[in-house]
PDB file of N, CA and C in Angstrom:
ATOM      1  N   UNK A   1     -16.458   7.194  -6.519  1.00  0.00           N
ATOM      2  CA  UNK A   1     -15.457   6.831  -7.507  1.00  0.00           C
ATOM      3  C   UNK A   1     -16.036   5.714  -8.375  1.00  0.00           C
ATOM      4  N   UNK A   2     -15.769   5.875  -9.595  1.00  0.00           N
ATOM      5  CA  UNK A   2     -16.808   4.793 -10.313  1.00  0.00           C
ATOM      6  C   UNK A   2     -15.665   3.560 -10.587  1.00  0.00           C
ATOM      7  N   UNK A   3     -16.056   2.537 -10.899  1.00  0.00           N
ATOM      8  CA  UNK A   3     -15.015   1.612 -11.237  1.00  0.00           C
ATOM      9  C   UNK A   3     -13.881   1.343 -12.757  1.00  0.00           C
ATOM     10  N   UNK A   4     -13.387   0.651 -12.203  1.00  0.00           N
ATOM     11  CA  UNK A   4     -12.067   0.838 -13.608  1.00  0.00           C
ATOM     12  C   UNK A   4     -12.353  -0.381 -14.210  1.00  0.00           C
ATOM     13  N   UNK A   5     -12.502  -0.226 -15.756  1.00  0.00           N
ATOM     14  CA  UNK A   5     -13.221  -1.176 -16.555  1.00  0.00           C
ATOM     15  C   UNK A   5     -11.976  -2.249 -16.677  1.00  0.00           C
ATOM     16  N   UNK A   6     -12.583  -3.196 -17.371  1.00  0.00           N
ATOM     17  CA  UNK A   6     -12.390  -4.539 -16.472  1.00  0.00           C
ATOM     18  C   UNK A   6     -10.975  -4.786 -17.605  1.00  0.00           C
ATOM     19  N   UNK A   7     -10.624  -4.370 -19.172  1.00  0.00           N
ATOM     20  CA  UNK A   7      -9.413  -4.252 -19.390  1.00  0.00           C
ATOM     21  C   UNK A   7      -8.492  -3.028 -19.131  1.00  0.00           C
ATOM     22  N   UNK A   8      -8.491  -2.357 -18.636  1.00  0.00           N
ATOM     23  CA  UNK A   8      -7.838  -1.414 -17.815  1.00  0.00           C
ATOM     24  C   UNK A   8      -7.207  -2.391 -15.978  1.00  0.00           C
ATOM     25  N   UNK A   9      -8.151  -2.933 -15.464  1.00  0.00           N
ATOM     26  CA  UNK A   9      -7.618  -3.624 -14.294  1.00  0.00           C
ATOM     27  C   UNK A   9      -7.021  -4.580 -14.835  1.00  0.00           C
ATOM     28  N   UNK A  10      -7.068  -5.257 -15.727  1.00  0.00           N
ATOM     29  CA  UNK A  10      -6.360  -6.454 -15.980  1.00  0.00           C
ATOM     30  C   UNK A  10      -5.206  -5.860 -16.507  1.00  0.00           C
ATOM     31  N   UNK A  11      -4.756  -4.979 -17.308  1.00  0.00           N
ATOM     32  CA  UNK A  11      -3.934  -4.198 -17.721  1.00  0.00           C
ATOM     33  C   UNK A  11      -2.791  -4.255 -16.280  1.00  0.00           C
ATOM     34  N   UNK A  12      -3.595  -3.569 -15.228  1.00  0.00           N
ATOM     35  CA  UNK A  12      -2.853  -2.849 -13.980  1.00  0.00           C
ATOM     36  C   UNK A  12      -2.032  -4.280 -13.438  1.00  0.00           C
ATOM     37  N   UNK A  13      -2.990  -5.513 -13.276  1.00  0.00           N
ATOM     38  CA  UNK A  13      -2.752  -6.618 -12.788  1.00  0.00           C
ATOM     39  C   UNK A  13      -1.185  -7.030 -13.309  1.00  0.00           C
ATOM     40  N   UNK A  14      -0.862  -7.072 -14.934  1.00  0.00           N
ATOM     41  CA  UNK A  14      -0.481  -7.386 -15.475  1.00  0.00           C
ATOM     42  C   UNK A  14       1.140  -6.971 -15.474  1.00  0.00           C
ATOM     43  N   UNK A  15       0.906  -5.631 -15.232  1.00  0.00           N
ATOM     44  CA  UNK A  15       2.250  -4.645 -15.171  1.00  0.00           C
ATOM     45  C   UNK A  15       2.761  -4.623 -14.058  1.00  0.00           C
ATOM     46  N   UNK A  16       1.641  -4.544 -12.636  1.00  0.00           N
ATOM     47  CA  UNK A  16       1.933  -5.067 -11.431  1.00  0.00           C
ATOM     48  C   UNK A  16       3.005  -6.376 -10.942  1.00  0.00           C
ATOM     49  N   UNK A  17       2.320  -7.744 -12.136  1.00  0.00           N
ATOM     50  CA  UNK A  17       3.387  -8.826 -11.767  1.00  0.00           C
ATOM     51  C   UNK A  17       4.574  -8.736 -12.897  1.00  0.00           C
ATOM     52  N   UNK A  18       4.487  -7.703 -13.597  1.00  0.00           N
ATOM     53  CA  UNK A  18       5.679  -7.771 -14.298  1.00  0.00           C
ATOM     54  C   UNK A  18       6.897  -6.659 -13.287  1.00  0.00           C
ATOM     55  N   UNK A  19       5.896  -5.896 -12.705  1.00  0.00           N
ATOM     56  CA  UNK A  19       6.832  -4.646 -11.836  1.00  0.00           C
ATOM     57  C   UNK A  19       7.569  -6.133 -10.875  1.00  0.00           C
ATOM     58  N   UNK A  20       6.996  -6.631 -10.305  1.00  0.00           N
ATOM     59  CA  UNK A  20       7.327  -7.486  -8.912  1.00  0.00           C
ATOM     60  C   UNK A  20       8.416  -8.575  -9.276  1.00  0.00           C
ATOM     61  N   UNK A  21       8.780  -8.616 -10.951  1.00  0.00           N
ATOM     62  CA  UNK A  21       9.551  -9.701 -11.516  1.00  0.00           C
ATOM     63  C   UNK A  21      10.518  -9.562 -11.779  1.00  0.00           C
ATOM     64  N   UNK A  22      10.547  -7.893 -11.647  1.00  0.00           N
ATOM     65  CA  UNK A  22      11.992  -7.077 -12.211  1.00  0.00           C
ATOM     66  C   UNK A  22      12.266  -6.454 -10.537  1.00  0.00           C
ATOM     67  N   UNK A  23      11.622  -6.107  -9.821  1.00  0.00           N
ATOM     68  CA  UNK A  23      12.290  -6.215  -8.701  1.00  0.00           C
ATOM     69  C   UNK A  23      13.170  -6.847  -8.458  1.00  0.00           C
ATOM     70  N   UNK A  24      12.696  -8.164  -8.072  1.00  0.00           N
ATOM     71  CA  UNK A  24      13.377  -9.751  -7.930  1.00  0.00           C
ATOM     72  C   UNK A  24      15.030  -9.338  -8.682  1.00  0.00           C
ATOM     73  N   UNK A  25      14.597  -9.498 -10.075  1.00  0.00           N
ATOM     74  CA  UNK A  25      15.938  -9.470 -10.916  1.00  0.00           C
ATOM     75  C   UNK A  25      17.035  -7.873 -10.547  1.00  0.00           C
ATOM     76  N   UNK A  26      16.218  -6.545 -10.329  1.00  0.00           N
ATOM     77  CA  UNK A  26      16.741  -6.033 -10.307  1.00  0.00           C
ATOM     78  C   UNK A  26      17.653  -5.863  -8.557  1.00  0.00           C
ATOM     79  N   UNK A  27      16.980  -6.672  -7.927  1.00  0.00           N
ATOM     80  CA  UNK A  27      17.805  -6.625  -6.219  1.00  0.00           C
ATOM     81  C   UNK A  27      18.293  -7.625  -6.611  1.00  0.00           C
ATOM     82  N   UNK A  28      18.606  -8.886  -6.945  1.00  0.00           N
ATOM     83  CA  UNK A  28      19.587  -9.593  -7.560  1.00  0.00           C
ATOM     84  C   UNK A  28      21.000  -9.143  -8.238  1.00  0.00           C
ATOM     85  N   UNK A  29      20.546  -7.981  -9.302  1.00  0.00           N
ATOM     86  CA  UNK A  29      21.355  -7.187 -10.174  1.00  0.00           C
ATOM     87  C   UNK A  29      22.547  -6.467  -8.766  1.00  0.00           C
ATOM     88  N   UNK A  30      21.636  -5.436  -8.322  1.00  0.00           N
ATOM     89  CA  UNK A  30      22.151  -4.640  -7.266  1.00  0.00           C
ATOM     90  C   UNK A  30      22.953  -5.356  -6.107  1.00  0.00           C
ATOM     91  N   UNK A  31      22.143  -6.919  -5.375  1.00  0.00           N
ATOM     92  CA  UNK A  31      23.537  -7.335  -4.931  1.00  0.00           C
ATOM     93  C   UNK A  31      24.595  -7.856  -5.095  1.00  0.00           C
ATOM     94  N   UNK A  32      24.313  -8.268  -6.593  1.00  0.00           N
ATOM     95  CA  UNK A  32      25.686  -8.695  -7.376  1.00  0.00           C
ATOM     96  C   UNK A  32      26.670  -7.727  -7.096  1.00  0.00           C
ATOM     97  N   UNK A  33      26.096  -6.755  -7.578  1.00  0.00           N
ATOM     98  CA  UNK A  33      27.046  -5.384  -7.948  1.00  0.00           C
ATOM     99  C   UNK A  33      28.262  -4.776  -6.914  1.00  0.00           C
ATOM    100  N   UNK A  34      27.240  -4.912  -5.891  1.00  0.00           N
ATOM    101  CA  UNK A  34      28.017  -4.672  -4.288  1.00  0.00           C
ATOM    102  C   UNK A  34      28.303  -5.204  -3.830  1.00  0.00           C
ATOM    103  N   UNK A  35      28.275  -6.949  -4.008  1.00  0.00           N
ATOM    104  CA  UNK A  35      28.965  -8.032  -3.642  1.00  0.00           C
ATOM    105  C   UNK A  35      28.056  -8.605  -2.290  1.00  0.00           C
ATOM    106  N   UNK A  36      26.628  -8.016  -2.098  1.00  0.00           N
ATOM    107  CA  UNK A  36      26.057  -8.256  -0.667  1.00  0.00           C
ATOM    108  C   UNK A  36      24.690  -8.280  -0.933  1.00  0.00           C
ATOM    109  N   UNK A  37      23.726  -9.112  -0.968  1.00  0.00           N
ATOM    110  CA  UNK A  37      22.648  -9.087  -1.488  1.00  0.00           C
ATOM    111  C   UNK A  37      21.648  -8.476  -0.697  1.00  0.00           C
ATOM    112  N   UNK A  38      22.280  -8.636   0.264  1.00  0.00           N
ATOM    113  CA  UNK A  38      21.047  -7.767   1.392  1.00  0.00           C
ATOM    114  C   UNK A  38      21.304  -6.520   1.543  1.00  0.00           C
ATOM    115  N   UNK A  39      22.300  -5.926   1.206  1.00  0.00           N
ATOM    116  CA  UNK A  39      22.609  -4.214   0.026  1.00  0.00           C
ATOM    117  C   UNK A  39      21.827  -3.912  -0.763  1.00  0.00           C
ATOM    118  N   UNK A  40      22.186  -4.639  -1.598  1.00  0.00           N
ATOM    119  CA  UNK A  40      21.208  -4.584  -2.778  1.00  0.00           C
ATOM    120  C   UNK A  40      19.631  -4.469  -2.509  1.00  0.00           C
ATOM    121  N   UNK A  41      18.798  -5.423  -1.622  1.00  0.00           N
ATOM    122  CA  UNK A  41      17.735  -5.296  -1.469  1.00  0.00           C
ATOM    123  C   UNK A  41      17.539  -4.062  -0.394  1.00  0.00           C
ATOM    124  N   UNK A  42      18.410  -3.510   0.341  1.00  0.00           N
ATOM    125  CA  UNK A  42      18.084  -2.173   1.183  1.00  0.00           C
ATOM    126  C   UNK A  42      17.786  -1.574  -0.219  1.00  0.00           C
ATOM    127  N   UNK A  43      18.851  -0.883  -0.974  1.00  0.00           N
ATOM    128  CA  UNK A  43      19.080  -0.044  -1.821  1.00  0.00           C
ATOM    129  C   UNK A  43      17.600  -0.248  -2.304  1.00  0.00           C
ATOM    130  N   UNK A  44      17.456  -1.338  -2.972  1.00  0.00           N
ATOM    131  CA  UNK A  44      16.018  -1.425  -3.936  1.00  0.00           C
ATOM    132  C   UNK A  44      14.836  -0.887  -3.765  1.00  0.00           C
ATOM    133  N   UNK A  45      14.991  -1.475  -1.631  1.00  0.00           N
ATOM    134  CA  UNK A  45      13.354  -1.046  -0.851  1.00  0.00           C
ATOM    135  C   UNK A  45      13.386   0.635  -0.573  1.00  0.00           C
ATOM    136  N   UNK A  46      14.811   0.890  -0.557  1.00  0.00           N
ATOM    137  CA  UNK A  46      14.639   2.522   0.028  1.00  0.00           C
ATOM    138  C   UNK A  46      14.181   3.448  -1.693  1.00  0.00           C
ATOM    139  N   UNK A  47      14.615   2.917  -2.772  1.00  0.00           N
ATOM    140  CA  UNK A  47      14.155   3.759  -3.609  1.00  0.00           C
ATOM    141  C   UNK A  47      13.141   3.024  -3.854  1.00  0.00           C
ATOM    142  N   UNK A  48      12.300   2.733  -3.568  1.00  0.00           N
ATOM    143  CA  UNK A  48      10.542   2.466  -3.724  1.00  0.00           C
ATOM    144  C   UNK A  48       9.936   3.019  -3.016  1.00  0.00           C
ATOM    145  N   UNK A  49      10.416   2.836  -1.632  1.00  0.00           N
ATOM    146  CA  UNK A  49       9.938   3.988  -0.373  1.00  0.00           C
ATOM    147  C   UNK A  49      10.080   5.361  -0.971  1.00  0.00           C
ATOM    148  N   UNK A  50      10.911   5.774  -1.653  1.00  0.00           N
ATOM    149  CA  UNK A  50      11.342   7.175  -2.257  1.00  0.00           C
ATOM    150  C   UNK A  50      10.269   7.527  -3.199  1.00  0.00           C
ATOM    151  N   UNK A  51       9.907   6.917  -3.862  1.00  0.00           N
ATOM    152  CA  UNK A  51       9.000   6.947  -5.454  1.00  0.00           C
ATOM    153  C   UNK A  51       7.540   6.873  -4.628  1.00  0.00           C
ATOM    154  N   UNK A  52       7.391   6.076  -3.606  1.00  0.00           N
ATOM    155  CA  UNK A  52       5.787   6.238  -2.902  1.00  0.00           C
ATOM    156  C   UNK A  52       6.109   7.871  -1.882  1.00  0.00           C
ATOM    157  N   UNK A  53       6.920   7.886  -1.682  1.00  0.00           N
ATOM    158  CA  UNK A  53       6.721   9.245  -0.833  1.00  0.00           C
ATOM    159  C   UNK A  53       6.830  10.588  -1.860  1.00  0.00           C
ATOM    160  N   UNK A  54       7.464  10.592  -3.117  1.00  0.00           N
ATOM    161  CA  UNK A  54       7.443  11.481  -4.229  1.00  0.00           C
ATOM    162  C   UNK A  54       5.763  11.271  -4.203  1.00  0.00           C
ATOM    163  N   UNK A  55       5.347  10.576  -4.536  1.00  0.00           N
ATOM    164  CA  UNK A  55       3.806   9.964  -4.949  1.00  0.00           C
ATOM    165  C   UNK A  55       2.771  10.735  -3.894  1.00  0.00           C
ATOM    166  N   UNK A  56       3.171  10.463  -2.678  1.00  0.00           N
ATOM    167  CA  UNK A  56       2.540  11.253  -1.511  1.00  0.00           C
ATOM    168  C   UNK A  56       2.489  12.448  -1.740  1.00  0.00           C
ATOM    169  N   UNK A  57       3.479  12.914  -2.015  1.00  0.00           N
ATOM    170  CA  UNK A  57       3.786  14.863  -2.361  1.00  0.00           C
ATOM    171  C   UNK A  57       3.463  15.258  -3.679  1.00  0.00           C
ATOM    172  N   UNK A  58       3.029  14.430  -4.819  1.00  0.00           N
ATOM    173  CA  UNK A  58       2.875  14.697  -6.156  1.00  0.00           C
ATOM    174  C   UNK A  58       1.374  14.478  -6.167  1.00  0.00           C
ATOM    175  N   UNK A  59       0.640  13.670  -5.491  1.00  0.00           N
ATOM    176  CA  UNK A  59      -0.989  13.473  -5.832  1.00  0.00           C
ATOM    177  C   UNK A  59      -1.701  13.878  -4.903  1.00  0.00           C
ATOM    178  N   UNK A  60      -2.249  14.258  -5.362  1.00  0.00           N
ATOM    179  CA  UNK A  60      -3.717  14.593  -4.393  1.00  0.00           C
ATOM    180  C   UNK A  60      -4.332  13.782  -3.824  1.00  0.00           C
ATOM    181  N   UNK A  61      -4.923  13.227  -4.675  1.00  0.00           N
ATOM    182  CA  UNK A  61      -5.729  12.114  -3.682  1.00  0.00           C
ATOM    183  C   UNK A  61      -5.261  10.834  -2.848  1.00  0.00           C
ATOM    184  N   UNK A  62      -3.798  10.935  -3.098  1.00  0.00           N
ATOM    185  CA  UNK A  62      -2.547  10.180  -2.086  1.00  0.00           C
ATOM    186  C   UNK A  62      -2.874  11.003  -0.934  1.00  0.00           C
ATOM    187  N   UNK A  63      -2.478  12.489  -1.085  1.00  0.00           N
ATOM    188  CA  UNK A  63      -2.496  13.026   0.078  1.00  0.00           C
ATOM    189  C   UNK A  63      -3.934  13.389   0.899  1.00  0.00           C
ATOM    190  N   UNK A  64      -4.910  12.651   0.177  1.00  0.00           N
ATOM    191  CA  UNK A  64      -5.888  13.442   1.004  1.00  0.00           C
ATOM    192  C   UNK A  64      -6.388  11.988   2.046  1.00  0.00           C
ATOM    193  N   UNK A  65      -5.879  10.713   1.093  1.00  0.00           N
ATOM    194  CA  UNK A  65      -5.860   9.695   1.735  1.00  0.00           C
ATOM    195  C   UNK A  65      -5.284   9.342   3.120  1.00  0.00           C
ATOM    196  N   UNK A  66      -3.717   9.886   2.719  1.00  0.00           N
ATOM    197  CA  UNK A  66      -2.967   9.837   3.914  1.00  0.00           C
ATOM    198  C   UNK A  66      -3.657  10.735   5.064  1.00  0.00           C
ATOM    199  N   UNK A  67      -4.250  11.834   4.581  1.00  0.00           N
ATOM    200  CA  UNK A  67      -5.133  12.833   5.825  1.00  0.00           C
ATOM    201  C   UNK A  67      -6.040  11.821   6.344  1.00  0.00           C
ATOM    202  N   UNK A  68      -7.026  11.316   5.469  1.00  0.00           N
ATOM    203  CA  UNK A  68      -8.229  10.440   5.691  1.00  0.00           C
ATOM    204  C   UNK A  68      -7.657   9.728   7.111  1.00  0.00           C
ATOM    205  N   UNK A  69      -6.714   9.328   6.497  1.00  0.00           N
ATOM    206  CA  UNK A  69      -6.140   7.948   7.772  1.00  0.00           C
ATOM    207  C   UNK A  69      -5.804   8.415   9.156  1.00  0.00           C
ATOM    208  N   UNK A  70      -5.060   9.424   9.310  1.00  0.00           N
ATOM    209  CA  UNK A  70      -5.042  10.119  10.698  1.00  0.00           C
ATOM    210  C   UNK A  70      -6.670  10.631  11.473  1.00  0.00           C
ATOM    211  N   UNK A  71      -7.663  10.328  10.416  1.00  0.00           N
ATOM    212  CA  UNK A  71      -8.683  10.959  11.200  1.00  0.00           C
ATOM    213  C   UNK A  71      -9.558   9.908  11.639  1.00  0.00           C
ATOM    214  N   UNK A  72      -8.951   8.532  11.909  1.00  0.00           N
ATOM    215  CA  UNK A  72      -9.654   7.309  12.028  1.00  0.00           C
ATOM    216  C   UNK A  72      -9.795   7.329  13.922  1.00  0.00           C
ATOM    217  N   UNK A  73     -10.628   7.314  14.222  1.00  0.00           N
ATOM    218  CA  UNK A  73     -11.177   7.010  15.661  1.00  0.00           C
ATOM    219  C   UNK A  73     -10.846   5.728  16.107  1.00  0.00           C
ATOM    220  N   UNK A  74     -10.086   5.825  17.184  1.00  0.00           N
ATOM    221  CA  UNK A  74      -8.879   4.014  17.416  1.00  0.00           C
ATOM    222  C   UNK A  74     -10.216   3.689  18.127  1.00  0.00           C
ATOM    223  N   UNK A  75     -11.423   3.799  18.655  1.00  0.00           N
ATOM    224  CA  UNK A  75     -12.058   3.125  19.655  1.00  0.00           C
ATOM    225  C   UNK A  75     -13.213   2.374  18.423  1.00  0.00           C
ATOM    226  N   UNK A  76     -13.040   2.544  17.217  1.00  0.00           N
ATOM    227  CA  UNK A  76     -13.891   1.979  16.245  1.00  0.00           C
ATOM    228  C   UNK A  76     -13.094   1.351  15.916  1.00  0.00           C
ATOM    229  N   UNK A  77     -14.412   0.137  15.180  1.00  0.00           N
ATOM    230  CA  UNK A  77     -13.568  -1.399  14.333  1.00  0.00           C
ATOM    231  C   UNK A  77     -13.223  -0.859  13.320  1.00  0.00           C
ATOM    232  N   UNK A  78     -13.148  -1.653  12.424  1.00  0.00           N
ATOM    233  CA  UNK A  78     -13.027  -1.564  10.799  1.00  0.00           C
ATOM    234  C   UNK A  78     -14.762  -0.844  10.334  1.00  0.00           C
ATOM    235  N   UNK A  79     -15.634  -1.354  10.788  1.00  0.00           N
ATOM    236  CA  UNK A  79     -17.305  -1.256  10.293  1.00  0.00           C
ATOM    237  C   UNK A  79     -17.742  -0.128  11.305  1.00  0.00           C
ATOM    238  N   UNK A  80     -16.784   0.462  11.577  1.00  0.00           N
ATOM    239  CA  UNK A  80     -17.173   2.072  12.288  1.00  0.00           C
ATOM    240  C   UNK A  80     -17.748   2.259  13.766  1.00  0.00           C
ATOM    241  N   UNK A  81     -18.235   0.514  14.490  1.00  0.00           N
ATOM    242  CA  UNK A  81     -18.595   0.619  14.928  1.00  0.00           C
ATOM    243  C   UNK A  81     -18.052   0.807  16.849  1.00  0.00           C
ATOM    244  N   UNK A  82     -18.222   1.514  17.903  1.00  0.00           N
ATOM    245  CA  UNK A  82     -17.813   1.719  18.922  1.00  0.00           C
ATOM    246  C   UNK A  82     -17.450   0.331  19.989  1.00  0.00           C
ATOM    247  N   UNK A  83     -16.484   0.443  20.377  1.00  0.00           N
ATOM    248  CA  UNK A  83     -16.103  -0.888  21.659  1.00  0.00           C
ATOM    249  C   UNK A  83     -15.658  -1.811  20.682  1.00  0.00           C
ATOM    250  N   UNK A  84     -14.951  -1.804  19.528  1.00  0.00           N
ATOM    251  CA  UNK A  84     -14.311  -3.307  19.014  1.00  0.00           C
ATOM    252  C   UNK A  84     -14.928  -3.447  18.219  1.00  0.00           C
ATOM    253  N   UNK A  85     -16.195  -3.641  18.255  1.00  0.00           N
ATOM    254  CA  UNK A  85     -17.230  -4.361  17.725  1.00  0.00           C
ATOM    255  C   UNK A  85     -18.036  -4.971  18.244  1.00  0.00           C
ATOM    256  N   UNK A  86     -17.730  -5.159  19.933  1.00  0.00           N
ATOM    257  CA  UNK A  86     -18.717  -5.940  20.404  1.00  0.00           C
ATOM    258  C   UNK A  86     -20.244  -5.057  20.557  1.00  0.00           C
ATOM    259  N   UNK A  87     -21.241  -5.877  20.192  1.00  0.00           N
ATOM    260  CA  UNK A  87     -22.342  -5.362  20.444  1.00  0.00           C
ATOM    261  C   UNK A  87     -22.680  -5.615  21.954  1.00  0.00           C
ATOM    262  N   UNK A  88     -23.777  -4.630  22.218  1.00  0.00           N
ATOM    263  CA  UNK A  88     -24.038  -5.018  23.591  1.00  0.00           C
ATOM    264  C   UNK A  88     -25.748  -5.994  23.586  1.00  0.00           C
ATOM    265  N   UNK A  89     -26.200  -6.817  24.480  1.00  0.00           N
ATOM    266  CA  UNK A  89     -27.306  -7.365  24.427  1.00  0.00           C
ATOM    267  C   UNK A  89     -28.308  -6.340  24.418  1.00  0.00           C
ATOM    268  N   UNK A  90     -29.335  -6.822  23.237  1.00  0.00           N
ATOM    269  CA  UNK A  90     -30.586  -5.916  23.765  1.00  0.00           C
ATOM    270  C   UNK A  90     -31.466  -6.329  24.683  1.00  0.00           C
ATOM    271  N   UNK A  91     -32.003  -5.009  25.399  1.00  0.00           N
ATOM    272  CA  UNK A  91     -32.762  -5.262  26.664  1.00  0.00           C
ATOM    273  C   UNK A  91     -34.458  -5.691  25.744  1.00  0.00           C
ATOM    274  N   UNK A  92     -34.860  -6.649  26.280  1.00  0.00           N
ATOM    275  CA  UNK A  92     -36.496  -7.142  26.477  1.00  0.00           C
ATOM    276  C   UNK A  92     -37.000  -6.379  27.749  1.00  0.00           C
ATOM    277  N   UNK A  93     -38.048  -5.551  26.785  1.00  0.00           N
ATOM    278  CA  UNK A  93     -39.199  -5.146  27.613  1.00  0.00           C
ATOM    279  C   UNK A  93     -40.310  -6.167  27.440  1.00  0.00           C
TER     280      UNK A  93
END
């Protein structure tokens, strides 16, 4: 995958903290509405959960990701490597 040029990420950055600002305001909005703010923020988190799982079923490479991940070997670290990570000592001949 080649990389995403550097005003295009700043772009993403940008819309990202504007998405995260209207959250805020809009679970604010929503528990006004219902008189319970922690309503409001269910409501908010379950249709985001909704829009990433549309996302799962609409992209490809969401879904091939989500495959990727079930095929991870639990006895490897993060760096692929077997037992944790611990290395074992090497033997001197």
């Amino acid at each position: 995958m080649r990389p995403l040029p550097a005003p295009a990420a700043l772009a993403m950055v940008v819309l990202g903290g504007v998405a995260a600002a209207a959250q805020g305001a809009i679970n604010a909005e929503l528990g006004e509405r219902a008189g319970n703010p922690v309503l409001g923020a269910v409501v908010n988190n379950l249709g985001g959960s909704l829009l990433v799982a549309i996302g799962l079923l609409a992209v490809p490479s969401m879904r091939a990701g989500l495959a990727e991940g079930h095929r991870v070997d639990p006895a490897e670290d993060d760096h692929g490597q077997r037992g944790g990570g611990r290395q074992r000592p090497h033997s001197r001949q």
